[in-house]
Protein backbone atom coordinates (compact mmCIF):
# COMPACT_ATOMS: atom_id res chain seq x y z
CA UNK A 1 -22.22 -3.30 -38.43
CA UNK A 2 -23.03 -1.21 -35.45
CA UNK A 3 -21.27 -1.92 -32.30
CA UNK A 4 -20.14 -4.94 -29.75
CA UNK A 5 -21.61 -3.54 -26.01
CA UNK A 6 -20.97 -5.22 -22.68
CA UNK A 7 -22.58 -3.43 -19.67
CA UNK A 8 -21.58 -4.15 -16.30
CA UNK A 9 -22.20 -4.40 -12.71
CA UNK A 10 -19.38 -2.39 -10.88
CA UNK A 11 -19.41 -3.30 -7.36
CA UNK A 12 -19.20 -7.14 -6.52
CA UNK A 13 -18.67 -7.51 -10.25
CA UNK A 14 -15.19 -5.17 -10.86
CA UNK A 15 -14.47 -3.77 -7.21
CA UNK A 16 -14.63 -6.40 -4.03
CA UNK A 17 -17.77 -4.87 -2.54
CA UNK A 18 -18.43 -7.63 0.13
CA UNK A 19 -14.97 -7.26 0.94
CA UNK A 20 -15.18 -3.59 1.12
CA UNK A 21 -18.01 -3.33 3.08
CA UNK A 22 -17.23 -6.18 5.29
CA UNK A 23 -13.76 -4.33 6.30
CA UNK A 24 -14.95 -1.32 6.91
CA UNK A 25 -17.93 -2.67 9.51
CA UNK A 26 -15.22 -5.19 11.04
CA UNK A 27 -13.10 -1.68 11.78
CA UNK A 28 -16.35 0.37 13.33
CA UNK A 29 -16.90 -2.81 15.51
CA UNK A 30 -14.48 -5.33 16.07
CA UNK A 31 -15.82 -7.16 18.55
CA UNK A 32 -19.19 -7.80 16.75
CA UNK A 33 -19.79 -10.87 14.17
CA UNK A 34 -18.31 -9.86 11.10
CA UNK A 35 -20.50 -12.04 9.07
CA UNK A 36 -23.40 -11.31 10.45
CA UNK A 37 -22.89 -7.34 9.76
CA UNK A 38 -22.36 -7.73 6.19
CA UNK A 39 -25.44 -10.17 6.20
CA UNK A 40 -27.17 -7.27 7.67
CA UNK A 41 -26.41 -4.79 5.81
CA UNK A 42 -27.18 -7.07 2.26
CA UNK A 43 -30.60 -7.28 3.69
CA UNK A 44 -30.88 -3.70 4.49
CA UNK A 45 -29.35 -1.59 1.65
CA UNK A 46 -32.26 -2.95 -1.01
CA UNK A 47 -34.67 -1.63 1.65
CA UNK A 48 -33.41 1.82 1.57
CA UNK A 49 -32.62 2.11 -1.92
CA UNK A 50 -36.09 0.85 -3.13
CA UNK A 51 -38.78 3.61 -4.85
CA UNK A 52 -35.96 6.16 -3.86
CA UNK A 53 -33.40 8.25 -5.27
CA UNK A 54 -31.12 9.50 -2.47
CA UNK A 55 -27.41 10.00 -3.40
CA UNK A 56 -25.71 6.45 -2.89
CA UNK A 57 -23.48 8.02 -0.17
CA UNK A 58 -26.49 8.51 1.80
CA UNK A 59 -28.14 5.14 1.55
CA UNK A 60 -24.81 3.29 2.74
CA UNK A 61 -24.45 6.28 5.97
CA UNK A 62 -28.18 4.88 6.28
CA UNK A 63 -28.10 1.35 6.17
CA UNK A 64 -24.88 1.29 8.03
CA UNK A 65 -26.73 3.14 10.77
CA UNK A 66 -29.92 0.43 10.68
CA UNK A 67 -27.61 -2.04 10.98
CA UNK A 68 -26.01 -0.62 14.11
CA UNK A 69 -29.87 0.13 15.38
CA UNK A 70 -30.68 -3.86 14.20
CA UNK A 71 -27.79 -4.90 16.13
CA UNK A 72 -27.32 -3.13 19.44
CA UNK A 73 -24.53 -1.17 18.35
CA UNK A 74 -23.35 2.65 18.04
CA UNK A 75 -21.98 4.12 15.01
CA UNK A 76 -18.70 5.94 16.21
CA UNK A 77 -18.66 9.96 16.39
CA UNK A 78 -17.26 11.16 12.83
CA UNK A 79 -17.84 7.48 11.22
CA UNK A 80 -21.63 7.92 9.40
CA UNK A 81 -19.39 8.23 6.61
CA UNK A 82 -17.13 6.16 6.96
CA UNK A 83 -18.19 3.14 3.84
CA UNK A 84 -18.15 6.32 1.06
CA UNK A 85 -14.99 7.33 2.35
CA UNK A 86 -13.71 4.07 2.16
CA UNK A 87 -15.21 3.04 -1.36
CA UNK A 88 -12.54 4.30 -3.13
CA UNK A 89 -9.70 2.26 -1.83
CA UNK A 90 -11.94 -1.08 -1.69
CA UNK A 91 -9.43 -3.45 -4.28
CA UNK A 92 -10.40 -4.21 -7.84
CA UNK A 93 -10.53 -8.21 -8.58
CA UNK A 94 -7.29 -9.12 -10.38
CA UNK A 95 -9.05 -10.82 -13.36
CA UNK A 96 -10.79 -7.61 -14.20
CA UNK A 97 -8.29 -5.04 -15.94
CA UNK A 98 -6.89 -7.86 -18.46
CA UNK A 99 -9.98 -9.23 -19.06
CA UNK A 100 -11.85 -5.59 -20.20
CA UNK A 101 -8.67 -4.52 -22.02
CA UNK A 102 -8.91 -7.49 -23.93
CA UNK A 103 -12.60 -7.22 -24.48
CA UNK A 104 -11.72 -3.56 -25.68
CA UNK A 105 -9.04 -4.97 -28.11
CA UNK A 106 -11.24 -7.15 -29.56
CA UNK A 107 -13.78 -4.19 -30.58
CA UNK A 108 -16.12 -4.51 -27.65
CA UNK A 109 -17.49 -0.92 -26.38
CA UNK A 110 -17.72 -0.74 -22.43
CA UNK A 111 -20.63 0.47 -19.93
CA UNK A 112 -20.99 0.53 -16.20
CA UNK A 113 -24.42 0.45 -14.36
CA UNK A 114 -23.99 1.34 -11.32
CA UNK A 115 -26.16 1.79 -7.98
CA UNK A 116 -23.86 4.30 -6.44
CA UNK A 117 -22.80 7.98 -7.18
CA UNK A 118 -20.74 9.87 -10.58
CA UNK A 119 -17.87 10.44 -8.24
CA UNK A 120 -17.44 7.19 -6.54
CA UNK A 121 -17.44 4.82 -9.66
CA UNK A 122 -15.09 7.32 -11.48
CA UNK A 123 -12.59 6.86 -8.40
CA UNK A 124 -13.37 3.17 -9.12
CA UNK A 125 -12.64 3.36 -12.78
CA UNK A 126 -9.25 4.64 -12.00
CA UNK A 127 -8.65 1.62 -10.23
CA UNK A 128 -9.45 -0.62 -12.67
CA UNK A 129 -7.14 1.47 -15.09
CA UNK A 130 -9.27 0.66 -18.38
CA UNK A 131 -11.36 3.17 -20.45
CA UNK A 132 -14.84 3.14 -20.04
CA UNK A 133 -17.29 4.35 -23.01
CA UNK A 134 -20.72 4.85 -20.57
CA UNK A 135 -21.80 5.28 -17.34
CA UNK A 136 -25.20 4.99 -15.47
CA UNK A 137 -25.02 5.59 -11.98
CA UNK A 138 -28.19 5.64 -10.07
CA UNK A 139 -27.75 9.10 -8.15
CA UNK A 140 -27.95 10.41 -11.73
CA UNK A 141 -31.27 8.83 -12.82
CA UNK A 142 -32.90 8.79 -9.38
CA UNK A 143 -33.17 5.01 -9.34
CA UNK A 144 -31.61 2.01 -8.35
CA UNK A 145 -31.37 -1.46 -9.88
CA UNK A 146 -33.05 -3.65 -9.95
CA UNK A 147 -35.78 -1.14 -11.33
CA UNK A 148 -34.99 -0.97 -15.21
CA UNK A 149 -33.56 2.20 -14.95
CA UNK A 150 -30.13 1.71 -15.73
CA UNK A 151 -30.55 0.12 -18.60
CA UNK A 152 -33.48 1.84 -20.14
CA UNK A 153 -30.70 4.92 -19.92
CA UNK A 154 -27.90 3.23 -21.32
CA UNK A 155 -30.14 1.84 -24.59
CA UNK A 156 -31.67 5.36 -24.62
CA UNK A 157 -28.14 7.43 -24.27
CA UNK A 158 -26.34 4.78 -27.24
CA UNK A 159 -28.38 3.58 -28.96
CA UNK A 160 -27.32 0.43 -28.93
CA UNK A 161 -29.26 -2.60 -30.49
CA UNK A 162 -30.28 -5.29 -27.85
CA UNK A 163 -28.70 -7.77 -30.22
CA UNK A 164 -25.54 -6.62 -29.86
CA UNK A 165 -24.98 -5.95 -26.29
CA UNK A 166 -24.86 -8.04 -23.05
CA UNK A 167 -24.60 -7.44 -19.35
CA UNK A 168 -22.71 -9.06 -16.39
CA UNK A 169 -22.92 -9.10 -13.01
CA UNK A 170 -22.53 -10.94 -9.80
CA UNK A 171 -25.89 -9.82 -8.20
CA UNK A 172 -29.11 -12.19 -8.93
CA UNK A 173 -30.65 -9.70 -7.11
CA UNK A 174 -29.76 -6.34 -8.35
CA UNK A 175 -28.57 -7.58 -11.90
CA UNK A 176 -29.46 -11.22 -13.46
CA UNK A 177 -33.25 -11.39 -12.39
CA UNK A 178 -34.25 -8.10 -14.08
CA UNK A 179 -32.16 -9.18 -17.15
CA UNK A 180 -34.22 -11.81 -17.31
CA UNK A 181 -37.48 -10.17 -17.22
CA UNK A 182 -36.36 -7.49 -19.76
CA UNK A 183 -34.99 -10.62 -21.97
CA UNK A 184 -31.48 -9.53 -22.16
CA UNK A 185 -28.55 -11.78 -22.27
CA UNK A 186 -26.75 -11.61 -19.07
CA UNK A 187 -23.69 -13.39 -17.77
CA UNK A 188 -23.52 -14.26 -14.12
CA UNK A 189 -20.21 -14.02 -12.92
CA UNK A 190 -20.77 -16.63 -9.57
CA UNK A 191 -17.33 -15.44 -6.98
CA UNK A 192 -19.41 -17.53 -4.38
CA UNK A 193 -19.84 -20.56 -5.81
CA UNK A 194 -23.68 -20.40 -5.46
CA UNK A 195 -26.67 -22.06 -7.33
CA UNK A 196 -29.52 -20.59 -9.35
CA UNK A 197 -32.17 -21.13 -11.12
CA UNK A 198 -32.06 -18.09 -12.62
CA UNK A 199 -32.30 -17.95 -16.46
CA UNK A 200 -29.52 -16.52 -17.84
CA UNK A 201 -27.07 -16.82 -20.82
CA UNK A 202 -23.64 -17.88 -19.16
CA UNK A 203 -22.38 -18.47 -15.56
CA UNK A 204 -18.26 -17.66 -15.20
CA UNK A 205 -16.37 -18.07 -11.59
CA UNK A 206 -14.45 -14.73 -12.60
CA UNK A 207 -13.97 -12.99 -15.57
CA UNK A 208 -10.72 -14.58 -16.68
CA UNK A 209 -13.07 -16.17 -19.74
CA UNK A 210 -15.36 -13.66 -20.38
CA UNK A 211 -14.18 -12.49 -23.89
CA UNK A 212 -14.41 -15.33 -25.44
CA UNK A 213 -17.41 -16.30 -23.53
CA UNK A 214 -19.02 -12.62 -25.06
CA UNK A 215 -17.85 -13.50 -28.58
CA UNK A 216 -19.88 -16.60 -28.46
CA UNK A 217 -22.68 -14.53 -27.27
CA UNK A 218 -22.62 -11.72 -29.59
CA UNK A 219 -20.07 -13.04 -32.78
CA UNK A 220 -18.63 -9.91 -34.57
């Protein structure tokens, strides 16, 4: 029988994202409303990213910079960078390593799709300290989710049969919605506590359940 594949969302989904960016605008501008500078730049980023192919790197140094323009602020000499250079230290959630080594013991192959770039998801990877069998990063197939890129690559590069595999995110957005329209199970791992109507095959509040939760999906 041909193999067990889960595909993931890295970045919201693995890595604190939210968290990551959140810091990192807080630090730039400390006196400005922390929440409403990650709300900003959530709204912006899928503005820059969409119909393009720009090197992640450059759509954060760009959205960061709308979001300063948006909000009466200046980004700091030397700091356009300043979210890719920080990417690589933002903290992976603790439920993740155990949970993908134990999806790993129990035969299941691993992918990441990823809106972001090779190098920053590998620094990522070594975070989470658990092998990963694929990667699909948008700077790398000049598009970002949720266009079907990502995962018309990863069926294309391993062949894997759609009965077999599922995906799991935290983004409705980015993730769940075009799952749905490409009629792929998907779980939605819900951090926030949110609501959806979204259809989908399983909604976790971390991934503390998610092997057994897969095995139900897809039984060996």
């Amino acid at each position: 029988m041909s193999a067990r594949w889960a595909t993931f969302d890295c970045y919201g989904t693995l890595v604190d994202w939210p968290g990551g960016v959140s810091g990192t605008l807080q630090r730039l501008w400390p006196d400005a409303d922390g929440d409403a500078l990650l709300a900003a730049y959530m709204r912006l980023e899928p503005e820059v990213q969409e119909g393009r192919g720009i090197p992640y790197r450059e759509v954060m140094a760009e959205t960061m910079a709308r979001v300063a323009e948006e909000l009466g602020l200046t980004v700091p000499e030397g700091e356009s960078h300043a979210l890719t250079e920080a990417l690589p230290s933002w903290r992976v959630f603790p439920d993740v390593p155990s949970a993908l080594s134990e999806l790993r013991d129990r035969g299941w192959k691993l992918a990441i799709l990823s809106n972001t770039d090779a190098d920053l998801l590998e620094a990522s990877i070594a975070s989470i300290g658990v092998e990963i069998d694929e990667r699909v990063v948008a700077s790398d197939i000049g598009s970002y989710k949720p266009a079907f890129g990502h995962w018309e690559t990863f069926f294309r590069r391993t062949d894997a049969e759609r009965t077999r595999h599922a995906h799991v995110a935290a983004s409705l957005f980015h993730d769940i919605e075009p799952c749905a329209k490409l009629g792929l199970p998907a779980v939605w791992i819900d951090r926030l506590g949110e609501t959806s109507m979204v259809p989908r095959s399983a909604t976790l509040p971390d991934l503390s359940e998610l092997p057994p939760t897969l095995d139900r999906l897809v039984p060996d």
